[in-house]
N, C-alpha and C. Protein backbone atom coordinates (compact mmCIF):
# COMPACT_ATOMS: atom_id res chain seq x y z
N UNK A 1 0.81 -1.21 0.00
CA UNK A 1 0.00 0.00 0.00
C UNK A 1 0.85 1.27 0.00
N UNK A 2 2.43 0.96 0.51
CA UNK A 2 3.27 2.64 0.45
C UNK A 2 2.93 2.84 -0.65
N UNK A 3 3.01 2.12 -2.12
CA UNK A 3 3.31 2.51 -3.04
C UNK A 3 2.77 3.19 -3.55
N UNK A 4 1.30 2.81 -3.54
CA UNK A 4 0.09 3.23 -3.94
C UNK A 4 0.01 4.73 -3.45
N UNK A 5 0.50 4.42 -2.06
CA UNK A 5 0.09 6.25 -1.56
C UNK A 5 1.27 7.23 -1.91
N UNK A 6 2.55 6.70 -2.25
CA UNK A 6 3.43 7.60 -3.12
C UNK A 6 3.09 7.54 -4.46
N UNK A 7 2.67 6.87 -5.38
CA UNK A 7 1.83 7.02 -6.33
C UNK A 7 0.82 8.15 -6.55
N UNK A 8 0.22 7.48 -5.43
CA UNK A 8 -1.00 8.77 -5.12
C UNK A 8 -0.70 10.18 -4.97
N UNK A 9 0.08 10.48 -3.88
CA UNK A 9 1.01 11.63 -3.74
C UNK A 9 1.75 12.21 -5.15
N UNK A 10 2.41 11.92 -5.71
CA UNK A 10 2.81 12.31 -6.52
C UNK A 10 2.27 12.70 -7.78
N UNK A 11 1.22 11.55 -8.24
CA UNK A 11 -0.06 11.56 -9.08
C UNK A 11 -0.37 12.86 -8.57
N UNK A 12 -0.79 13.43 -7.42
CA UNK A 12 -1.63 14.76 -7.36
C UNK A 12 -0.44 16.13 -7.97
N UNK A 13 0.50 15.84 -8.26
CA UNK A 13 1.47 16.89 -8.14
C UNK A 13 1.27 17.54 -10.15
N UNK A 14 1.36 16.07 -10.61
CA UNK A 14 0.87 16.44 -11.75
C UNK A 14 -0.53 16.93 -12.08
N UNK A 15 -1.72 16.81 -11.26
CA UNK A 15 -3.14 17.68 -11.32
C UNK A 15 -2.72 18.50 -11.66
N UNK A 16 -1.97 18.96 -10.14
CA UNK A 16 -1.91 20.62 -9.96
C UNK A 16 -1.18 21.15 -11.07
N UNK A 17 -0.12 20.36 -11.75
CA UNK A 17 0.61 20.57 -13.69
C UNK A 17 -0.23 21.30 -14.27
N UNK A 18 -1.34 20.11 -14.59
CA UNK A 18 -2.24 20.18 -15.24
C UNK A 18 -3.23 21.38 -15.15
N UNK A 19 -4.10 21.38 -13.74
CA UNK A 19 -4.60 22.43 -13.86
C UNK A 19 -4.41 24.13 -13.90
N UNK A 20 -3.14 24.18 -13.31
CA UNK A 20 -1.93 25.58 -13.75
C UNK A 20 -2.14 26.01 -15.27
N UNK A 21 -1.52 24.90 -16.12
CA UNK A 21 -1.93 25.27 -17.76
C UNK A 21 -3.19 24.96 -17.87
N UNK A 22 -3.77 24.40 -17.35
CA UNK A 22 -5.10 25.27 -17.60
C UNK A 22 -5.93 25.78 -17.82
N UNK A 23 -5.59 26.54 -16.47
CA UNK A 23 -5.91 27.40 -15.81
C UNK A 23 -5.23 28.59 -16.93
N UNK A 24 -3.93 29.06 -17.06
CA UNK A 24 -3.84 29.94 -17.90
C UNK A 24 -3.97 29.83 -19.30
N UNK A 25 -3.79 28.62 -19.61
CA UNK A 25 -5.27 28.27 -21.59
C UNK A 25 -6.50 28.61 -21.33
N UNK A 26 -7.22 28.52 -20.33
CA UNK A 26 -8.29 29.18 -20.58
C UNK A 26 -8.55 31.14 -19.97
N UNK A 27 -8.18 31.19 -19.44
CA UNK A 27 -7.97 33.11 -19.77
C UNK A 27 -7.46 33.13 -20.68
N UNK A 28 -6.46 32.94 -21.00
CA UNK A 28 -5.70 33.34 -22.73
C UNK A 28 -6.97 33.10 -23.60
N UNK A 29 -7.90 32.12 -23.44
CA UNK A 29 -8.56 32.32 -25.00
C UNK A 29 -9.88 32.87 -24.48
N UNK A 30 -10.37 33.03 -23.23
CA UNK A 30 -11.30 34.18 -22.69
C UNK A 30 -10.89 35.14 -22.84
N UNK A 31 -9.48 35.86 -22.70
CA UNK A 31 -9.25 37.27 -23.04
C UNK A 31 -9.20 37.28 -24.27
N UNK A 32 -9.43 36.00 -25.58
CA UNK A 32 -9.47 36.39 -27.20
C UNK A 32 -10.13 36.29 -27.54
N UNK A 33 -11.64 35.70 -27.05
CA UNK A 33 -12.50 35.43 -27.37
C UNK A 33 -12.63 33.72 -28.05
N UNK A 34 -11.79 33.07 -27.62
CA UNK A 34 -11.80 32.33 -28.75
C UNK A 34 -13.13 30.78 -28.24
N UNK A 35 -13.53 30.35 -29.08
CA UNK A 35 -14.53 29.14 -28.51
C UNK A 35 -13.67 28.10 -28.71
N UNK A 36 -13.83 27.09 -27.88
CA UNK A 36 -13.56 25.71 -27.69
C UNK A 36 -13.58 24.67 -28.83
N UNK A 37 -14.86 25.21 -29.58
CA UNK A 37 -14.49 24.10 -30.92
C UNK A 37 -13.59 24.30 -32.22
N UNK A 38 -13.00 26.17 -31.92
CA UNK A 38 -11.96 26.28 -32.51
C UNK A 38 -10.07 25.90 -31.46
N UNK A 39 -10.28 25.40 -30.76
CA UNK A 39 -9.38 24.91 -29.81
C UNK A 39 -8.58 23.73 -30.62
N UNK A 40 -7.05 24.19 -29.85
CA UNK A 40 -6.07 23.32 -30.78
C UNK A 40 -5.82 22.54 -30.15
N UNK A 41 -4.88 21.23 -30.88
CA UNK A 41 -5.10 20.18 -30.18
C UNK A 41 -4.34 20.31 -28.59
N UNK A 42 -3.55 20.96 -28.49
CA UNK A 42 -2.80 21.26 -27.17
C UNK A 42 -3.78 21.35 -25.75
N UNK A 43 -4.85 22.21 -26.32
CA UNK A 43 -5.95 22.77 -24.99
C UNK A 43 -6.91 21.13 -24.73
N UNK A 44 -6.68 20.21 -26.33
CA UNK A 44 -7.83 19.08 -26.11
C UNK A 44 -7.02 18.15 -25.03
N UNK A 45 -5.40 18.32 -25.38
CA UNK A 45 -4.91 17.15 -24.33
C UNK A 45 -4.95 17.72 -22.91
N UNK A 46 -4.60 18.88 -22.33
CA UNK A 46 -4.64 18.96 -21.62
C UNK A 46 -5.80 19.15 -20.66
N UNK A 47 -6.67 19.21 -20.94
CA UNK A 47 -8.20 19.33 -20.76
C UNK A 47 -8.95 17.48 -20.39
N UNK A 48 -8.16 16.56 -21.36
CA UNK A 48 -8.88 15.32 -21.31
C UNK A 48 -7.43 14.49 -20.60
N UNK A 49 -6.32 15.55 -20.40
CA UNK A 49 -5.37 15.05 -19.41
C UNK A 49 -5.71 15.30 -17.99
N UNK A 50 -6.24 16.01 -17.31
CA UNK A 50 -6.45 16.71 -16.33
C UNK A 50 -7.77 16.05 -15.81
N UNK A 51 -8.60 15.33 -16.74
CA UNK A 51 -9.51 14.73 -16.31
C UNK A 51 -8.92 13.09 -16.43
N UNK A 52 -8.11 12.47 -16.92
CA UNK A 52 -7.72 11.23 -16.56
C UNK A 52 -7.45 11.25 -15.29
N UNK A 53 -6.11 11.60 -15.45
CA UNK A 53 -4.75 11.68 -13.88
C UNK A 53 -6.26 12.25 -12.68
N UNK A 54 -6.80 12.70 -13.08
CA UNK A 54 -7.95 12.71 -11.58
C UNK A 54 -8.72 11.88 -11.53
N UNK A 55 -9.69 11.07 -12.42
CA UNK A 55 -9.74 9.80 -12.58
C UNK A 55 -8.81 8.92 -11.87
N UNK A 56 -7.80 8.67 -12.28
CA UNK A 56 -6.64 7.97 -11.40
C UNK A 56 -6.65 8.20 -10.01
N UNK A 57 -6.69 9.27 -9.56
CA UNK A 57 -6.47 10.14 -7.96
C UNK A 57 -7.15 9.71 -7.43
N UNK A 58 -8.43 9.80 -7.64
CA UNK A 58 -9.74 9.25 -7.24
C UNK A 58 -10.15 7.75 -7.06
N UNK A 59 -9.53 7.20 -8.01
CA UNK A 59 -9.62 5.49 -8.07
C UNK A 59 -8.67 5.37 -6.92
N UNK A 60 -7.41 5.51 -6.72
CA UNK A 60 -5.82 5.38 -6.05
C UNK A 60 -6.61 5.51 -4.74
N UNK A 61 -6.78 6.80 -4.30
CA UNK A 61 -7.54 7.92 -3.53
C UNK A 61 -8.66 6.80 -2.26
N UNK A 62 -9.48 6.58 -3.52
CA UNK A 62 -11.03 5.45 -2.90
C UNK A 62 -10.21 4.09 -2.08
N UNK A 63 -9.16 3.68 -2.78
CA UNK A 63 -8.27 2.07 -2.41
C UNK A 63 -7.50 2.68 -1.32
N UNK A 64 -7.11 3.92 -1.26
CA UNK A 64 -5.88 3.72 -0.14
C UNK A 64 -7.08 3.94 1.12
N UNK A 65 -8.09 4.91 1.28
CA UNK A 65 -9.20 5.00 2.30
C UNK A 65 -9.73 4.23 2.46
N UNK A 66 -10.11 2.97 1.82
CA UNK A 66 -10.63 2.14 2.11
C UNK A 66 -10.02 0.86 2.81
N UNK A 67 -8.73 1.09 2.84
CA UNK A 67 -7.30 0.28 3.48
C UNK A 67 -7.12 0.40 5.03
N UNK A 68 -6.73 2.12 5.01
CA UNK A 68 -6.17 3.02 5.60
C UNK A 68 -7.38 3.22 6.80
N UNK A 69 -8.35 3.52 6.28
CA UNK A 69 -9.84 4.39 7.43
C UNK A 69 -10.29 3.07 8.08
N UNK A 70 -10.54 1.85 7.19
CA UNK A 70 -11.44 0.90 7.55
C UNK A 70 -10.15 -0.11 8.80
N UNK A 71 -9.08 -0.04 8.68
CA UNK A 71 -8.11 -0.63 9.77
C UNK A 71 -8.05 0.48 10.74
N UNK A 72 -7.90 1.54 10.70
CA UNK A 72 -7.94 2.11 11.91
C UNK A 72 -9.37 2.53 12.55
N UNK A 73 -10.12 2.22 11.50
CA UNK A 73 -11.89 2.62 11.91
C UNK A 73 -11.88 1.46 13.41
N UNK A 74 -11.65 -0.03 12.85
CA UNK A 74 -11.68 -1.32 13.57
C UNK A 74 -10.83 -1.17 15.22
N UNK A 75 -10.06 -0.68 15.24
CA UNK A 75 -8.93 -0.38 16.08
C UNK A 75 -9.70 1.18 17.55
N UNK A 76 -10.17 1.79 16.66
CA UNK A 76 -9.99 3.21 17.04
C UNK A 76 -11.40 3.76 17.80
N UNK A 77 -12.22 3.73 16.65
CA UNK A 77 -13.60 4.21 16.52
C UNK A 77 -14.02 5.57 15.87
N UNK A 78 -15.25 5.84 15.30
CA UNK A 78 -15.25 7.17 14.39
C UNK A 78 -14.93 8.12 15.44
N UNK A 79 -15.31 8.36 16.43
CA UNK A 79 -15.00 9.33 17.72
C UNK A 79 -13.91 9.68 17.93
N UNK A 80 -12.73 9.07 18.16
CA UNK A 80 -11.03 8.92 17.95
C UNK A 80 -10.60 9.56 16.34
N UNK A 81 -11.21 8.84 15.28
CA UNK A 81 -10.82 9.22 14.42
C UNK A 81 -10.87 10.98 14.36
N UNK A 82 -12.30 11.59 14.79
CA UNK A 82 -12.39 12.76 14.31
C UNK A 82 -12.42 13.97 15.45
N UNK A 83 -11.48 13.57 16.40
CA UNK A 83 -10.83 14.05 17.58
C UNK A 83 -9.46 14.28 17.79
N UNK A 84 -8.68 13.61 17.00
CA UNK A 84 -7.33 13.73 16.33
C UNK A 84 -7.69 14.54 14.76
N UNK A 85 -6.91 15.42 15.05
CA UNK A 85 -6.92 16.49 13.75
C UNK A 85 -6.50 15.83 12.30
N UNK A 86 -5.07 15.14 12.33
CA UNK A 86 -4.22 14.90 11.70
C UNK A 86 -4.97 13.42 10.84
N UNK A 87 -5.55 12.85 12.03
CA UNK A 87 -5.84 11.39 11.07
C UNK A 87 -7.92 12.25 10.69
N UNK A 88 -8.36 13.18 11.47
CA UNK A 88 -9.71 13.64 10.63
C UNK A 88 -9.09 14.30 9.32
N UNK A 89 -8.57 14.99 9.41
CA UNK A 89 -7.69 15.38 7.82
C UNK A 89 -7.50 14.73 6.78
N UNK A 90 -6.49 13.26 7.13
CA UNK A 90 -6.20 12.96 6.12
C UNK A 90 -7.78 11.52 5.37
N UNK A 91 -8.75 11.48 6.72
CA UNK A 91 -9.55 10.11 6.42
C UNK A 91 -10.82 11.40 6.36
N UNK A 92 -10.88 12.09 6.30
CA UNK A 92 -12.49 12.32 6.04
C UNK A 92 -13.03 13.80 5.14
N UNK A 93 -11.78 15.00 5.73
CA UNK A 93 -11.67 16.12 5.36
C UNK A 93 -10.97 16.50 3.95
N UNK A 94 -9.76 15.66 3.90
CA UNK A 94 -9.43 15.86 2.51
C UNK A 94 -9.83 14.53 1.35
N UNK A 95 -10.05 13.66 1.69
CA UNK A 95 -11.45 12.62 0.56
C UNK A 95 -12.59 13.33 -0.07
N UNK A 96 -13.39 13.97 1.08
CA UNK A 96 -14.32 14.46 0.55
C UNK A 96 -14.35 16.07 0.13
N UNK A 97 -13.42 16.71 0.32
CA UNK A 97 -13.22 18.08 -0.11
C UNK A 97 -12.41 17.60 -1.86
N UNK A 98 -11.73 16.58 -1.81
CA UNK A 98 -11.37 16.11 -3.36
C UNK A 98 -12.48 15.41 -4.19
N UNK A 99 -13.57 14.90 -3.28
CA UNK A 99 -14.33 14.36 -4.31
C UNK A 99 -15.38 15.40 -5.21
N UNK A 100 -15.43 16.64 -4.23
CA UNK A 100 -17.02 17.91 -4.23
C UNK A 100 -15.68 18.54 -5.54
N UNK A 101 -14.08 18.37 -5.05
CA UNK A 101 -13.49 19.31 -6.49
C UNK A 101 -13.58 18.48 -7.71
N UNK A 102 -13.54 17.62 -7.24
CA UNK A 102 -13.51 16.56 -8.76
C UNK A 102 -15.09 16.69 -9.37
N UNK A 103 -16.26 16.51 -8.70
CA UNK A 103 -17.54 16.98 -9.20
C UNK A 103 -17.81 17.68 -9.90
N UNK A 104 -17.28 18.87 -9.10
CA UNK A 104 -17.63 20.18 -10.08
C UNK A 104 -16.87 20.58 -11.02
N UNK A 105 -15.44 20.10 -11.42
CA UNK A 105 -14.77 20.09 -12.72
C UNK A 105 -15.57 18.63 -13.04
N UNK A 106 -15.79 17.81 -12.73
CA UNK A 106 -16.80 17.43 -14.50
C UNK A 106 -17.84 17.93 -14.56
N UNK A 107 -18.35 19.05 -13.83
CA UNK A 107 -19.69 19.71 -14.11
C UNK A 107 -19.47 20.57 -15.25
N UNK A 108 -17.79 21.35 -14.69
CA UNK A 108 -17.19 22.42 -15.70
C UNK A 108 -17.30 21.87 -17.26
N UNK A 109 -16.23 20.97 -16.80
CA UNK A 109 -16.20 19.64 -17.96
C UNK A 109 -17.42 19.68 -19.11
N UNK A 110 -18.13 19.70 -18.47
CA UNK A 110 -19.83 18.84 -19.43
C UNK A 110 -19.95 20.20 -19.91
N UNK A 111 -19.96 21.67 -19.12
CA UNK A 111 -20.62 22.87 -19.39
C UNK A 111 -19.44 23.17 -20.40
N UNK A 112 -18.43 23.15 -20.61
CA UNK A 112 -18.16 23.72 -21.31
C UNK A 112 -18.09 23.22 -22.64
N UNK A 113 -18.20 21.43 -23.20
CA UNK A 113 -18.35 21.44 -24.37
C UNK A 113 -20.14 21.08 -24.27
N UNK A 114 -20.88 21.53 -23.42
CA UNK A 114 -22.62 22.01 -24.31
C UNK A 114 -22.03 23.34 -24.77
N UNK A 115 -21.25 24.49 -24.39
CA UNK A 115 -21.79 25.89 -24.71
C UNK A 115 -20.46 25.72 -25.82
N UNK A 116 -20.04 25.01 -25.67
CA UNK A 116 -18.82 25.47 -26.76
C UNK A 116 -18.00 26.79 -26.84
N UNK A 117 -18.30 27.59 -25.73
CA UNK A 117 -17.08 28.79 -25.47
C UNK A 117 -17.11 28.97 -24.28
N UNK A 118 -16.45 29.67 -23.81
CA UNK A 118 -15.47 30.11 -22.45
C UNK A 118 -16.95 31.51 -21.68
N UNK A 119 -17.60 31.02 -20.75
CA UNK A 119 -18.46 31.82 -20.23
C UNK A 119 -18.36 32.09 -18.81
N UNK A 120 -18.13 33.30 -18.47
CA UNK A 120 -17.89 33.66 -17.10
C UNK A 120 -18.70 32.51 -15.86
N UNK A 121 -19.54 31.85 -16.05
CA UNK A 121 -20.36 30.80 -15.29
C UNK A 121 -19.18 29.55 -15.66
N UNK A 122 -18.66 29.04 -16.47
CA UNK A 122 -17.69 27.91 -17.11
C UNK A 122 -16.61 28.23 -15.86
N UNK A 123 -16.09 29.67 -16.14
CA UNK A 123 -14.74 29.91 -15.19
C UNK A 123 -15.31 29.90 -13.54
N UNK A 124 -16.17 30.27 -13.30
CA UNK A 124 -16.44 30.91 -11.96
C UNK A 124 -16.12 29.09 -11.66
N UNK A 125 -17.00 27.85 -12.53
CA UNK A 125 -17.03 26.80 -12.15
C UNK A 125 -15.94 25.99 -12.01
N UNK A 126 -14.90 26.62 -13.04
CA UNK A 126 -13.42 25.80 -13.46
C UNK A 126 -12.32 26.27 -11.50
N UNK A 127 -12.55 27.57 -11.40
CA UNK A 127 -11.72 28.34 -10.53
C UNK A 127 -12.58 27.65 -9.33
N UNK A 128 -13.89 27.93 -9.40
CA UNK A 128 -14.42 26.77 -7.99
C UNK A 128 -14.35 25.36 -7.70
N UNK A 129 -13.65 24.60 -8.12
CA UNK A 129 -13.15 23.41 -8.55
C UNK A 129 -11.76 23.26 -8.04
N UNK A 130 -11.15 24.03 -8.51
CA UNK A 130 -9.23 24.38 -8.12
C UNK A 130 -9.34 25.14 -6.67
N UNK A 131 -10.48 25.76 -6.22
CA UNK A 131 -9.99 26.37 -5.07
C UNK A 131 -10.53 24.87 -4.00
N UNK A 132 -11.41 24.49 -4.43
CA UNK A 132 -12.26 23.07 -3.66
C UNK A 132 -10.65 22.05 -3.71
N UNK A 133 -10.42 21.78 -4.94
CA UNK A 133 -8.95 21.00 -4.40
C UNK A 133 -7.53 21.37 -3.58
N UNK A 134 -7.39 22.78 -3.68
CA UNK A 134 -6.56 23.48 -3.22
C UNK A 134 -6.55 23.37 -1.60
N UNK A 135 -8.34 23.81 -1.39
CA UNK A 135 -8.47 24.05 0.34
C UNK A 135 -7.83 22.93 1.15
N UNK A 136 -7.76 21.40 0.34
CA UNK A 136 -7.68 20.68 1.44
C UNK A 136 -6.28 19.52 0.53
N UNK A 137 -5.45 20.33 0.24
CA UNK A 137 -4.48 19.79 -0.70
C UNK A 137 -3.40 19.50 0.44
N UNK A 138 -2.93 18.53 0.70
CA UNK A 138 -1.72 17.50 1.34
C UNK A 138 -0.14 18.35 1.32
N UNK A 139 -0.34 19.47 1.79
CA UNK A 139 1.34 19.72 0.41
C UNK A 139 2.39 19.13 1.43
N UNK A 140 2.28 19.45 3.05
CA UNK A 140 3.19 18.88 3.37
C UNK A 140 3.66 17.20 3.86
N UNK A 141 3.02 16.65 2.94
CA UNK A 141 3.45 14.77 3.39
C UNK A 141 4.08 14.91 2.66
């Protein structure tokens, strides 16, 4: 299971790659106006890259909590668990603050190829997504 969770760990490092460019591909073609179905292939990989590798996070993510929470659930009790800061953090607070960011970027996801261009509601959703993964992001393990 280390592996998996340095896997995991590291797997998230490239998200944050990912969603950085972006994050600045899409202002660049909001400040040009440009729509999505004139989008080159660069914005398609990184766009259907950013949704794999979180795919992955999430799969990795579900296996190591379900390892990790359910042996010390047995041991401990939910009461213990969420009385200690450090183990409520890593088993309940940051799972589900990654799953509500992962949601709403495929909400972004879906909204932005129905409208086929870049709409202040698309970004408000893309930037609420990155701040949802951000709030409860691991940086120091």
């Amino acid at each position: 299971m280390k592996y998996f969770l340095k896997f995991h760990h590291y797997t998230a490092f490239l998200v944050l790659t990912f969603l950085v460019m972006l994050m600045i591909h899409l202002l660049w073609r909001k400040c040009y106006g440009l729509k999505v179905n004139e989008g080159t292939f660069f914005f398609k990989i990184i766009l259907n890259g950013t949704v794999f590798t979180m795919i992955i996070q999430i799969f990795i993510g579900l296996l190591l909590i379900n390892s990790y929470f359910f042996s010390l659930y047995k041991n401990n009790g939910m009461i213990q668990i969420l009385k200690q800061e450090k183990n409520r953090f890593k088993f309940i607070e940051h799972p589900i603050m990654m799953m509500i960011g992962f949601l709403i970027f495929i909400f972004f996801y879906n909204k932005l190829y129905q409208k086929g261009k870049i709409t202040n509601t698309i970004l408000f959703l893309f930037f609420l997504s990155v701040l949802t993964i951000m709030i409860r992001f691991p940086f120091n393990n």
